[in-house]
Protein backbone atom coordinates (compact mmCIF):
# COMPACT_ATOMS: atom_id res chain seq x y z
CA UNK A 1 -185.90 -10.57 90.14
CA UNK A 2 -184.72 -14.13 89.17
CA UNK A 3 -184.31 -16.30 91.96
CA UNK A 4 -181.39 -18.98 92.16
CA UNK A 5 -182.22 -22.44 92.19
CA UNK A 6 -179.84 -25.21 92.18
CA UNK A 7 -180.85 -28.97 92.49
CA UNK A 8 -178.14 -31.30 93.82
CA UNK A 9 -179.07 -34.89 92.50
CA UNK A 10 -177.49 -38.17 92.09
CA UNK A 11 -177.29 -40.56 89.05
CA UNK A 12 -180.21 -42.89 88.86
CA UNK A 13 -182.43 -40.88 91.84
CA UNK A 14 -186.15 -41.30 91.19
CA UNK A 15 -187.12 -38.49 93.89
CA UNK A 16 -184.54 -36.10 91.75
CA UNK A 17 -186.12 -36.99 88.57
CA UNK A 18 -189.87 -35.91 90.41
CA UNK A 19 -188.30 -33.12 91.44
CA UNK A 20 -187.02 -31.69 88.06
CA UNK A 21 -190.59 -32.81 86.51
CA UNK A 22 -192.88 -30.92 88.96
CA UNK A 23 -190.84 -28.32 88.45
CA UNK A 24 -190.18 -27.93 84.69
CA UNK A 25 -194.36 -28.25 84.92
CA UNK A 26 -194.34 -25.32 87.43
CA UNK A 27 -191.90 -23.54 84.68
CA UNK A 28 -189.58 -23.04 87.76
CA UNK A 29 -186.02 -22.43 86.42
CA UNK A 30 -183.05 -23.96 88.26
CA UNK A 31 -179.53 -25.70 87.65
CA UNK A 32 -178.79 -29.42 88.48
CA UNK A 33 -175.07 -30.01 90.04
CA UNK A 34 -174.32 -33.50 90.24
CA UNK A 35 -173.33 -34.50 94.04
CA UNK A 36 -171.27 -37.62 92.76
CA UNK A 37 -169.17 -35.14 91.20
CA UNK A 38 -165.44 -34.73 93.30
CA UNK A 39 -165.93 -31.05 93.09
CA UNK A 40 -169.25 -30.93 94.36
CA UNK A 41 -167.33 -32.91 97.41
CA UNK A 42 -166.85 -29.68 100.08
CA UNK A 43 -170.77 -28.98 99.34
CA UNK A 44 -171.78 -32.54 100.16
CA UNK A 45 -170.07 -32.51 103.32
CA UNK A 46 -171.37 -29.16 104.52
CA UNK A 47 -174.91 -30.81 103.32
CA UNK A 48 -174.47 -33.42 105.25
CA UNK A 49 -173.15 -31.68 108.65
CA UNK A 50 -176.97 -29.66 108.11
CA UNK A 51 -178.30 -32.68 108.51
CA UNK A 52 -179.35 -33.25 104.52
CA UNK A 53 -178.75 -37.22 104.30
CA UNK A 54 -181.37 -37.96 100.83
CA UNK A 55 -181.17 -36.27 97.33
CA UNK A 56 -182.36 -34.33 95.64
CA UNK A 57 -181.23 -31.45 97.54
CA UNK A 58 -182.69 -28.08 96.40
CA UNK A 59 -181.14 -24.60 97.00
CA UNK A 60 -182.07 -21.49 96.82
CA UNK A 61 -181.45 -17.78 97.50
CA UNK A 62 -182.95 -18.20 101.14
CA UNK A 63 -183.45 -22.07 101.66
CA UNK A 64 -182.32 -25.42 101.51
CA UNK A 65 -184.37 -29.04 101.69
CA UNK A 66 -183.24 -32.37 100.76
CA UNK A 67 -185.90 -35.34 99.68
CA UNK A 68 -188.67 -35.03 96.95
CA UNK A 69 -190.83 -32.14 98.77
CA UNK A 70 -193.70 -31.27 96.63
CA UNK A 71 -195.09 -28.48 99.01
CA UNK A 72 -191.73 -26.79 99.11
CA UNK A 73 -191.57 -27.05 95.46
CA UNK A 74 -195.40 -25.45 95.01
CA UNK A 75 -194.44 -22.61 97.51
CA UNK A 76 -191.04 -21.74 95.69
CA UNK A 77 -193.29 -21.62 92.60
CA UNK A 78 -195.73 -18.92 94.65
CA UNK A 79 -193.00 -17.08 95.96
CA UNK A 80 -191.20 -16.73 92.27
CA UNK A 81 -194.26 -15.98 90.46
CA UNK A 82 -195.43 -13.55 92.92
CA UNK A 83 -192.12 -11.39 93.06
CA UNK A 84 -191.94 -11.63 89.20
CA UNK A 85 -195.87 -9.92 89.38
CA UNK A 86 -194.64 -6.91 91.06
């Protein structure tokens, strides 16, 4: 069972690029939608009305975080490797 992953980043973000590193290291598949993008706009404002003010912000099946969050980004790698074990 693949699980969706979608990182919204910005042009130029460093916490975006550590995001994407840690995890293409953790071999964590995801997309990257640009939020500077006008039709990205709708999802930026519903981002920001949950409170989500700093990019990256990562989606997924079940939850959404904003900011370079390295233990989110270990347990997301947990959680997929574990359902893909069974």
């Amino acid at each position: 069972m693949k699980i969706p992953v979608t990182i919204y980043s910005t042009p130029n973000c460093a916490k975006c690029e550590s995001t994407k590193r840690l995890m293409n290291k953790l071999h964590i598949e995801y997309t990257v939608e640009d939020l500077t993008d006008p039709k990205n706009a709708k999802k930026l404002a519903e981002f920001k009305a949950q409170g989500h003010m700093t990019a990256p912000i990562v989606t997924t099946d079940v939850k959404t975080w904003s900011d370079f969050q390295y233990q989110k980004i270990q347990s997301l790698a947990n959680h997929i490797f574990s359902k893909e074990a069974h």
